[in-house]
Each structure stands twice: as C-alpha cells, then as structure tokens.
C-alpha atoms as a PDB file:
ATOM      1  CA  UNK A   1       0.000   0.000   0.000  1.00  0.00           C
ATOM      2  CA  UNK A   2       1.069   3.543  -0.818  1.00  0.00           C
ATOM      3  CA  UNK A   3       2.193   5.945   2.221  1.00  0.00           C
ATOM      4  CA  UNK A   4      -0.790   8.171   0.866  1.00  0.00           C
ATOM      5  CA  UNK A   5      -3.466   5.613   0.148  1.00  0.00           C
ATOM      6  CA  UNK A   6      -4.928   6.052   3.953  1.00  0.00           C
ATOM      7  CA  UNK A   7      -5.103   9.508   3.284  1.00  0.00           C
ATOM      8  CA  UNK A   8      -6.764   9.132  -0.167  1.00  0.00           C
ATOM      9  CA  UNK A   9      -9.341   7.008   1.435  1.00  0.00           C
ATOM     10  CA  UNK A  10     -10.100   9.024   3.888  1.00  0.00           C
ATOM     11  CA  UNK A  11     -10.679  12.300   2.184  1.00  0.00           C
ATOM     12  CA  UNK A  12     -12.784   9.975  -0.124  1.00  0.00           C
ATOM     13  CA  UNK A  13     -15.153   8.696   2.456  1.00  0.00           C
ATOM     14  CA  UNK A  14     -15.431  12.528   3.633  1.00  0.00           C
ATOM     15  CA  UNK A  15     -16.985  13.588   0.260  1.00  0.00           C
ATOM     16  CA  UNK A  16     -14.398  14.769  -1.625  1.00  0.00           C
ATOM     17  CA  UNK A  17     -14.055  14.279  -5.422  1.00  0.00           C
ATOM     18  CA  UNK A  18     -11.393  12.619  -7.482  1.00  0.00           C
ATOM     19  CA  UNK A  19     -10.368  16.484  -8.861  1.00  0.00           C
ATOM     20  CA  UNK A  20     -10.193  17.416  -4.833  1.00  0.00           C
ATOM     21  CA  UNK A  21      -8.036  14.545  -3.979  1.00  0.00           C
ATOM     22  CA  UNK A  22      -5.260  14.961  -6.690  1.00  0.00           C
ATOM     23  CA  UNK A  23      -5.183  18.802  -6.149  1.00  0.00           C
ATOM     24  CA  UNK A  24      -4.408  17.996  -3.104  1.00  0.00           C
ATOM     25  CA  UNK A  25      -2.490  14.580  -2.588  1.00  0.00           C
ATOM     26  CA  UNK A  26      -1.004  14.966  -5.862  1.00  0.00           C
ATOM     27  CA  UNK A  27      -2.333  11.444  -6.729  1.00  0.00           C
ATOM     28  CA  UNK A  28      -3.384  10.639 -10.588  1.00  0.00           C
ATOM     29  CA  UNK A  29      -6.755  10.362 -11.449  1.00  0.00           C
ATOM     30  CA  UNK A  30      -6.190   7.222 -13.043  1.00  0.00           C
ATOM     31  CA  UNK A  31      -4.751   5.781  -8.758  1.00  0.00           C
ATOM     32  CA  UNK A  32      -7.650   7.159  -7.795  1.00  0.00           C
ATOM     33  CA  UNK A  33     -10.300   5.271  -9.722  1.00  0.00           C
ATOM     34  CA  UNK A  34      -8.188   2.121  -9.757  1.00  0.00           C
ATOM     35  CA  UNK A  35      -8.296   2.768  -6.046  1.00  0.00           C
ATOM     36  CA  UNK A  36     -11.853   3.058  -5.532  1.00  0.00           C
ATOM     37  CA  UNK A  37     -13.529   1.142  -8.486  1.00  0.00           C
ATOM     38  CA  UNK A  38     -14.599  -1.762  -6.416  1.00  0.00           C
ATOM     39  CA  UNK A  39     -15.685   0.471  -3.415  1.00  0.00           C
ATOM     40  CA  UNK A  40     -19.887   0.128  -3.055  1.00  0.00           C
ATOM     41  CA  UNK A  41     -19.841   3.508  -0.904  1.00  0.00           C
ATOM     42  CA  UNK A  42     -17.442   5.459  -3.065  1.00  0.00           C
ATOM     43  CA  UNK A  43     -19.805   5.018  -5.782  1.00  0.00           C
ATOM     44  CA  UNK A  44     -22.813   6.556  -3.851  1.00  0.00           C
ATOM     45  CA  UNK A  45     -20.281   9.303  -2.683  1.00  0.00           C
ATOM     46  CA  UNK A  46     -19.930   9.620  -6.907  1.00  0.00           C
ATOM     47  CA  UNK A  47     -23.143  10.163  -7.449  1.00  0.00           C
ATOM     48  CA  UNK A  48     -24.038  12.366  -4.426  1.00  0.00           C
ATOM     49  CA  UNK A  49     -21.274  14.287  -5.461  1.00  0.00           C
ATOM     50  CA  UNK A  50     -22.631  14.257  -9.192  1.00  0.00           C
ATOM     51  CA  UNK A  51     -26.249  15.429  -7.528  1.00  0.00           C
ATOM     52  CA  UNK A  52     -24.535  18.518  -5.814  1.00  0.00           C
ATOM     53  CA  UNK A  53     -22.490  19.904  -8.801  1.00  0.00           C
ATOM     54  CA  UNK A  54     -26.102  19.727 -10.289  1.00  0.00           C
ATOM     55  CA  UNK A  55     -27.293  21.688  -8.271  1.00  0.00           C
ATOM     56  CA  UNK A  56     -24.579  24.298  -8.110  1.00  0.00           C
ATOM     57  CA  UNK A  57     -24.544  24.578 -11.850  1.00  0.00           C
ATOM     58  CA  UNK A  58     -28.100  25.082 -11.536  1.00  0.00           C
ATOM     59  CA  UNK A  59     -27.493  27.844  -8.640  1.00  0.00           C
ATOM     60  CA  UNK A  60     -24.803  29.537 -10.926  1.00  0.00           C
ATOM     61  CA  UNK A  61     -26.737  29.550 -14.103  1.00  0.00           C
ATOM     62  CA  UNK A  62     -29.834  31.278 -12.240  1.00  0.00           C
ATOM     63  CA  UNK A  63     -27.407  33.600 -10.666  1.00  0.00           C
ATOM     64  CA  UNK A  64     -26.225  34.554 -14.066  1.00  0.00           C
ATOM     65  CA  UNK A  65     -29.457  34.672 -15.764  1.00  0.00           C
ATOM     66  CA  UNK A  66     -30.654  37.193 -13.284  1.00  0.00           C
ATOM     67  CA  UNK A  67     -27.525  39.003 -13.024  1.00  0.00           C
ATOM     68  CA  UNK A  68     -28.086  39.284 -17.135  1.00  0.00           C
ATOM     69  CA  UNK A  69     -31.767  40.729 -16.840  1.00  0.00           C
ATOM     70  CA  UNK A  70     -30.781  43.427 -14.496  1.00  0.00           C
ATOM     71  CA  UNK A  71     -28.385  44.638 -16.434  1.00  0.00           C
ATOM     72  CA  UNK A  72     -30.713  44.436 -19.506  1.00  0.00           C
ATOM     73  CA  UNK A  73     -32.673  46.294 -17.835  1.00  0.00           C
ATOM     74  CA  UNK A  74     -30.728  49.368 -16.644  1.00  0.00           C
ATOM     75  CA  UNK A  75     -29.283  49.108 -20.597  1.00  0.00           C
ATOM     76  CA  UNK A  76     -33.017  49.307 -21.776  1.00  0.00           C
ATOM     77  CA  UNK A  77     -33.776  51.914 -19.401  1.00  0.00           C
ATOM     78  CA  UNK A  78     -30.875  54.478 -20.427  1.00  0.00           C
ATOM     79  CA  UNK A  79     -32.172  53.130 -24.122  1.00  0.00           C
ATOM     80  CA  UNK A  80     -35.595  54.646 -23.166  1.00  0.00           C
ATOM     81  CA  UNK A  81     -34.274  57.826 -21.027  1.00  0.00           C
ATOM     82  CA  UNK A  82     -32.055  58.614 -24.599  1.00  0.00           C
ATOM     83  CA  UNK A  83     -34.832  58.052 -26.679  1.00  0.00           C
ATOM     84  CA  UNK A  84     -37.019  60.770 -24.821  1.00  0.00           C
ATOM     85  CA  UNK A  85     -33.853  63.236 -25.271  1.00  0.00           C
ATOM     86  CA  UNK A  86     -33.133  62.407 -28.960  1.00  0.00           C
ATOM     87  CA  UNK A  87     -36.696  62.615 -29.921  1.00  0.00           C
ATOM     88  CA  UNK A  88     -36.888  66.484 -28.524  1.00  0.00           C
ATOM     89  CA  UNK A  89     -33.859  67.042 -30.648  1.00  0.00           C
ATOM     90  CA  UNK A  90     -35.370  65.308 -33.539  1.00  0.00           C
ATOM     91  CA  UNK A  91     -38.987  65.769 -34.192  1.00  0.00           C
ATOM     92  CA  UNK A  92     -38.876  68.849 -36.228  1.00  0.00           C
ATOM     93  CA  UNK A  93     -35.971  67.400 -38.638  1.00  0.00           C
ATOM     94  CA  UNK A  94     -38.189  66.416 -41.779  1.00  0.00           C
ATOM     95  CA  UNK A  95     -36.066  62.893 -42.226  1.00  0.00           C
ATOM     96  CA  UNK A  96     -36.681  62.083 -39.080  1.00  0.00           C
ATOM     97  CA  UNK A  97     -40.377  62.079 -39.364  1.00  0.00           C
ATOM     98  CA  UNK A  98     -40.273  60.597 -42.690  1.00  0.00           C
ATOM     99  CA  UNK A  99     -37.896  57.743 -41.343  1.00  0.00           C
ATOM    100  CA  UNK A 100     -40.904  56.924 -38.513  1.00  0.00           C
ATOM    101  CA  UNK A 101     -43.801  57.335 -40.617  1.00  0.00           C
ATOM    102  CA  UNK A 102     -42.610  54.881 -42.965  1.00  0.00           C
ATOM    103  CA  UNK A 103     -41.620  52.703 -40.176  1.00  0.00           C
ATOM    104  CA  UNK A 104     -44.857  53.144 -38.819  1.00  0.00           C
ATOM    105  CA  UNK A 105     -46.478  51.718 -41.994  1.00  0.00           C
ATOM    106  CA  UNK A 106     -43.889  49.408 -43.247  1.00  0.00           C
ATOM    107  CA  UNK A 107     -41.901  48.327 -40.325  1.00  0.00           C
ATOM    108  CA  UNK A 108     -42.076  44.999 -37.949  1.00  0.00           C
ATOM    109  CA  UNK A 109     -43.945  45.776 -34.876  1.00  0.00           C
ATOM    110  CA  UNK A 110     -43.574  42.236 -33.086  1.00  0.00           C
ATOM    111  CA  UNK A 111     -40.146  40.914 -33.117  1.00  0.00           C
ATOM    112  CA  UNK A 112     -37.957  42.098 -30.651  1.00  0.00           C
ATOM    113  CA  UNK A 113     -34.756  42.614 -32.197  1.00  0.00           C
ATOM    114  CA  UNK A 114     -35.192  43.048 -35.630  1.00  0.00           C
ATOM    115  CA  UNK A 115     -35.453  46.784 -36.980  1.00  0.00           C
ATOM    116  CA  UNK A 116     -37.286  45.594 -40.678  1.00  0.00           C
ATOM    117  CA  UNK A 117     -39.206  47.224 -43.157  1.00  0.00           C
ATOM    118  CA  UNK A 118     -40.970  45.415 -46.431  1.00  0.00           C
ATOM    119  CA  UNK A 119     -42.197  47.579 -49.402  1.00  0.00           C
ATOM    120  CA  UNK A 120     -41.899  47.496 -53.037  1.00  0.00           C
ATOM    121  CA  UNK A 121     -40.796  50.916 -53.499  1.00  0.00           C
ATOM    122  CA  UNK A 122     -36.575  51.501 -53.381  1.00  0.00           C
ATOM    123  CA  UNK A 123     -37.629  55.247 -52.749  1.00  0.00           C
ATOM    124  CA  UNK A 124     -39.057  54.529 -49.376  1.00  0.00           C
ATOM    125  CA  UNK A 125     -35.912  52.280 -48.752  1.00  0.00           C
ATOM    126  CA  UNK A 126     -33.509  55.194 -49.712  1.00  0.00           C
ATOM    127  CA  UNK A 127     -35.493  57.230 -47.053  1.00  0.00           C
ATOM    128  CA  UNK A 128     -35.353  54.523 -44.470  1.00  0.00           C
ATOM    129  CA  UNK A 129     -31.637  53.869 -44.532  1.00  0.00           C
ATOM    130  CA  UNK A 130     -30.632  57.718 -44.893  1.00  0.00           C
ATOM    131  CA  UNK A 131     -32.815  57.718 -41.276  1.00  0.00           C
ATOM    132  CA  UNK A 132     -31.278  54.510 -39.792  1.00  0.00           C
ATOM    133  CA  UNK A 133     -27.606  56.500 -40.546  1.00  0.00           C
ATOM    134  CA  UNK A 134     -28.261  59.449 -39.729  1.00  0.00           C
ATOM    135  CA  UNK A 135     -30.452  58.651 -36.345  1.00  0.00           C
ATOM    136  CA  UNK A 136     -29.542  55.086 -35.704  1.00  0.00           C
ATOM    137  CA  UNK A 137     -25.758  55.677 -36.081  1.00  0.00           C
ATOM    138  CA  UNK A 138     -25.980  52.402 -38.549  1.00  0.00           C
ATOM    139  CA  UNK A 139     -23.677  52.467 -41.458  1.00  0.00           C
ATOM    140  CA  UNK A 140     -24.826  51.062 -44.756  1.00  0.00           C
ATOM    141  CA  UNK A 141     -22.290  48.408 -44.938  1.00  0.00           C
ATOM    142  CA  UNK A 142     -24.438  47.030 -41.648  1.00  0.00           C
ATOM    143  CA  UNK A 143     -27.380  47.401 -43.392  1.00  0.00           C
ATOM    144  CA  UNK A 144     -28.916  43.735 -44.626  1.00  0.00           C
ATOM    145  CA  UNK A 145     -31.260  42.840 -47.174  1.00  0.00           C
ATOM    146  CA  UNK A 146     -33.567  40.808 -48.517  1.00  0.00           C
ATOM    147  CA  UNK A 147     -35.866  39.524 -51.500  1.00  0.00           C
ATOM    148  CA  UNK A 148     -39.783  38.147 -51.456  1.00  0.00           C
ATOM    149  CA  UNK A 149     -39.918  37.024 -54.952  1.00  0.00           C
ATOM    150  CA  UNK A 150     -42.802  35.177 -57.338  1.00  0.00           C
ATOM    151  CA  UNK A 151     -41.713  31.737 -59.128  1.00  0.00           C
ATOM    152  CA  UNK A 152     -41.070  33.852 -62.531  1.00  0.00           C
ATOM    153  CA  UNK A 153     -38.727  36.480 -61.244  1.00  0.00           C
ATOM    154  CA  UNK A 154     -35.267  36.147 -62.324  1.00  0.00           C
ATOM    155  CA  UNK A 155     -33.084  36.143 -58.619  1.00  0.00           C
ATOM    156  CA  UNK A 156     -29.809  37.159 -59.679  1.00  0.00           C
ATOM    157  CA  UNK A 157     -31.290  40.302 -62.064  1.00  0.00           C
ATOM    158  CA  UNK A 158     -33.140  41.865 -59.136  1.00  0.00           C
ATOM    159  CA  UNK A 159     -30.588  41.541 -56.177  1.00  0.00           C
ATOM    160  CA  UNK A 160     -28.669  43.438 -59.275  1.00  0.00           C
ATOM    161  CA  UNK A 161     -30.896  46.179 -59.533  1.00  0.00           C
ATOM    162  CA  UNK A 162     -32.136  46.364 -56.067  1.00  0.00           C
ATOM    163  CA  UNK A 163     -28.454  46.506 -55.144  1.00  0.00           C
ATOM    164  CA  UNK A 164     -27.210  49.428 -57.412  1.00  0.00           C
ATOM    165  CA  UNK A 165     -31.006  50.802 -56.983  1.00  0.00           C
ATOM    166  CA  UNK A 166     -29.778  51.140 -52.652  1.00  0.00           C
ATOM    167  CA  UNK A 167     -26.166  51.310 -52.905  1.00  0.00           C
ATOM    168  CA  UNK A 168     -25.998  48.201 -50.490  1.00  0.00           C
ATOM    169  CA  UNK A 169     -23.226  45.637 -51.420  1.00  0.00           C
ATOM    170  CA  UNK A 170     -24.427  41.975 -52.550  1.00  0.00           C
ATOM    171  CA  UNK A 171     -22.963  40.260 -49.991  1.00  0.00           C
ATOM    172  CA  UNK A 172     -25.219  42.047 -47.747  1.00  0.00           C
ATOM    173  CA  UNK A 173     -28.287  40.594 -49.116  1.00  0.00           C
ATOM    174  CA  UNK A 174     -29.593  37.040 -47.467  1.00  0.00           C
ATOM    175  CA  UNK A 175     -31.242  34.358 -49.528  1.00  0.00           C
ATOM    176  CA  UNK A 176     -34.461  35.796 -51.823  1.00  0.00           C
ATOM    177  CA  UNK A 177     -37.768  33.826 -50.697  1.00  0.00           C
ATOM    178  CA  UNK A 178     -39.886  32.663 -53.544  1.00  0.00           C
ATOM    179  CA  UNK A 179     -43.771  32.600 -52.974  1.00  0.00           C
ATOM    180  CA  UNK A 180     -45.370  29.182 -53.807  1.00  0.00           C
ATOM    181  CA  UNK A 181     -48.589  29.399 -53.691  1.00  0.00           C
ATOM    182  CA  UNK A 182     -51.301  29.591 -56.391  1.00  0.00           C
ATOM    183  CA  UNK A 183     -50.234  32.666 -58.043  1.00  0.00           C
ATOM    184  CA  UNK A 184     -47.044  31.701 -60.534  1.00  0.00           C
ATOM    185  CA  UNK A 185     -46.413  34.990 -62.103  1.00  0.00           C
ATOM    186  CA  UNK A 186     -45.152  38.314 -60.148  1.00  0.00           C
ATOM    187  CA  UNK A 187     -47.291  40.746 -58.857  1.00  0.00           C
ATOM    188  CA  UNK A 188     -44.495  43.042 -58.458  1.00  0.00           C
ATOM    189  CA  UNK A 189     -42.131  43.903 -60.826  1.00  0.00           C
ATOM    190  CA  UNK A 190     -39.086  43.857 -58.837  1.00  0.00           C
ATOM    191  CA  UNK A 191     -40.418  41.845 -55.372  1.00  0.00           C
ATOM    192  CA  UNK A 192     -40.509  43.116 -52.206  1.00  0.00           C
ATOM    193  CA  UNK A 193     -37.729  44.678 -50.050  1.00  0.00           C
ATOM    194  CA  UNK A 194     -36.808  44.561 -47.045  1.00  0.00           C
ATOM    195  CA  UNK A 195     -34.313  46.627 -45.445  1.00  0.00           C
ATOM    196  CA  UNK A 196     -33.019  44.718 -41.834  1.00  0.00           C
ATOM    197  CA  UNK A 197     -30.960  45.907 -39.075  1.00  0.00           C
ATOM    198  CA  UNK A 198     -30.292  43.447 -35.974  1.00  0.00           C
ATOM    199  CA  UNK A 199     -30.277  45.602 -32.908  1.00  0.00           C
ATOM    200  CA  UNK A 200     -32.486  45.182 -29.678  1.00  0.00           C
ATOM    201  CA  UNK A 201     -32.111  48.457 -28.119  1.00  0.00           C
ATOM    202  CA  UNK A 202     -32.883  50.155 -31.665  1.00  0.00           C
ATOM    203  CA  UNK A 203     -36.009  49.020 -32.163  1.00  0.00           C
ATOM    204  CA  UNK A 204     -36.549  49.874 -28.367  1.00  0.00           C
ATOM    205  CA  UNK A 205     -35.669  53.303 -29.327  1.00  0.00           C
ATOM    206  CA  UNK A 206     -37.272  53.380 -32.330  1.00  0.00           C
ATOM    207  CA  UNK A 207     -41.008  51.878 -30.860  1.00  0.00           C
ATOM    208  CA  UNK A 208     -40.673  54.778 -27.813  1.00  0.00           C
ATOM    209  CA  UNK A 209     -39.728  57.135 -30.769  1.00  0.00           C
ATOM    210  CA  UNK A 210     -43.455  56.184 -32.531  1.00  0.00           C
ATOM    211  CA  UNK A 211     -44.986  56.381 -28.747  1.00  0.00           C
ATOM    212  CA  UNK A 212     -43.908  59.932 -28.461  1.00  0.00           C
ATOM    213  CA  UNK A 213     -44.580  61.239 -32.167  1.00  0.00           C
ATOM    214  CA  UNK A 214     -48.369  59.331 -31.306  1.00  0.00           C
ATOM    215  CA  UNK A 215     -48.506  61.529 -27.981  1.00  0.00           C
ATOM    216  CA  UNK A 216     -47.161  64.843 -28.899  1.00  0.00           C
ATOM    217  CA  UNK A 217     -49.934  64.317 -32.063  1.00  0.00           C
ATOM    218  CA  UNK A 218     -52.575  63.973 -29.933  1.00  0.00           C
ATOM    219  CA  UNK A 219     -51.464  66.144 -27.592  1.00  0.00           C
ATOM    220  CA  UNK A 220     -51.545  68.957 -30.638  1.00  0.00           C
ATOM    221  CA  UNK A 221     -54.741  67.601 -31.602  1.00  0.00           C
ATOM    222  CA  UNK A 222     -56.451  68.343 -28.494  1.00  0.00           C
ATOM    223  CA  UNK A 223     -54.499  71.859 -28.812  1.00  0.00           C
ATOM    224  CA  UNK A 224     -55.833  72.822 -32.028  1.00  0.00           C
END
C-alpha cells in the first residue's frame, strides 16, 4: 500500500471528489479510480457528489441569468431615457419624421430585435436607410437585405438592380424567398424589399420614438 493511500481514502469517504483529492495529494486520477472502483460507498459518494455539482450549476446559471436581466434592464432603461432626449432634438428634422412614418407603416412591430421594413418601393428604402444613418448611427455596410420574390422572377437580375437601386453591397443581401402558392407569375415587378438591421435596443428606441410622435400628435390635436 502507498504511504498516501490512507489519506486518499479518507478524504474519499469525507466527500471529496477525485479532482479534490489529486489537487491535493497529488495522486493521478487514473490511482484514484483504480483505487476506488470496487468500493460500493465510493460510488454513492460519486453520485451524491454528481447530484450537488447539479445543483450548483443550476445555482450559478440562475445567478447569471438574473444578473443578465438586471443589467438588460438598466441598458433598456438608459435606451428609453435617450430616446425621450433624442426625440426632442429630432422631431422637427423632416427625415426624421419621414424615417418613422414609414416605419410606422412598413416596419415589424412584433419581433424584438429586428429593426425591418418590407415595401416594393426603393424610394421609401432610400429614405429609411438615410434615417437609420443618420439617427440610428448604422452604417450602410451594416445594413442587410432581402428579397420576397414570385416563381417567374429572375433572382440574380433583381438583387442586381435592387443593389445598385440602394447602394448596399451583394454580400449584404440574405437568400431571396420565392412565394409558392397559387399565383405563378409576379405581382411586383421587382419583389418586395426589405431593409433589416439586428439591434435590440434600436427598435426599443425606435417603438418609444413612434410612442412619443403618437402623444405629442394627440397632444396637438387636443391643442388645435
């Protein structure tokens, strides 16, 4: 028997893990499970042990996960507070309302990320991204695109024109969808855009920006 087998055994039979043992015996982990293979109560110390680190990962992941939200929310918050600033510094610049209202009627209301508009027009794109630069801070290049296409459109033709239409490079355009359905043939000469920018707190900032263009509206309409 080793000089340090005793001690093995008994640090064993006090709960402590194979990883505990070598740190601090300086015993392989290979000893120690030739050791203790044919030991009936080291295995239930193996899988108490097993239960426990459970548990703490558990513990540690719901410490992190709420550690996360709280500071998600003091992020959204300042989003918010910002907003409320920007928007007083904003709402008479004619781009600015243009960029909204055309969010209003052509952007994605229910994801929670994704600042998106669809329309057909590239005009109302040109306006959108000229907005998301100039009041999002988003460079073009960041900017991503995509198609909504009918069976008989030719792919590769229109992410040409809608490309040079937008200035927006090709490789920032995602796979074109193609409606099947019963229709064949395009309704639409060139599809439908839609202009995409990935960003949680901007379309936080950009729903409290509608919120406050609806108020001070209403509040102008009672006015008058």
């Amino acid at each position: 028997m080793r000089y340090d087998q005793p001690e093995a055994f008994k640090l064993r039979k006090e709960g402590k893990t194979y990883r505990e043992i070598e740190k601090m015996l300086i015993i392989s982990r290979s000893t120690l499970c030739d050791w203790f293979k044919d030991e009936e109560w080291s295995k239930h110390i193996k899988k108490s042990n097993i239960n426990k680190q459970i548990i703490r990962s558990r513990e540690h992941l719901l410490k992190m996960n709420t550690a996360r939200k709280i500071m998600l929310e003091k992020k959204y918050k300042k989003v918010t507070e910002d907003a409320e600033k920007e928007f007083e510094i904003y709402k008479n610049d004619p781009l600015f309302t243009a960029g909204l209202m055309i969010y209003a009627g052509e952007g994605d209301k229910r994801s929670r990320n994704l600042v998106r508009i669809s329309n057909s027009e590239f005009y109302l794109h040109l306006v959108f991204i000229s907005f998301s630069e100039k009041f999002l801070g988003i460079k073009k290049d960041k900017i991503k695109f995509w198609l909504l296409l009918y069976p008989d459109h030719n792919i590769k033709e229109l992410i040409e024109i809608w490309s040079k239409k937008l200035k927006i490079n090709k490789l920032n355009f995602y796979k074109s969808q193609v409606i099947i359905g019963r229709e064949k043939v395009k309704k639409l000469q060139y599809g439908v855009g839609n202009s995409i920018i990935s960003n949680t707190s901007l379309k936080k900032k950009i729903i409290k920006w509608l919120e406050l263009y609806e108020f001070s509206f209403l509040k102008q309409a009672v006015i008058d």
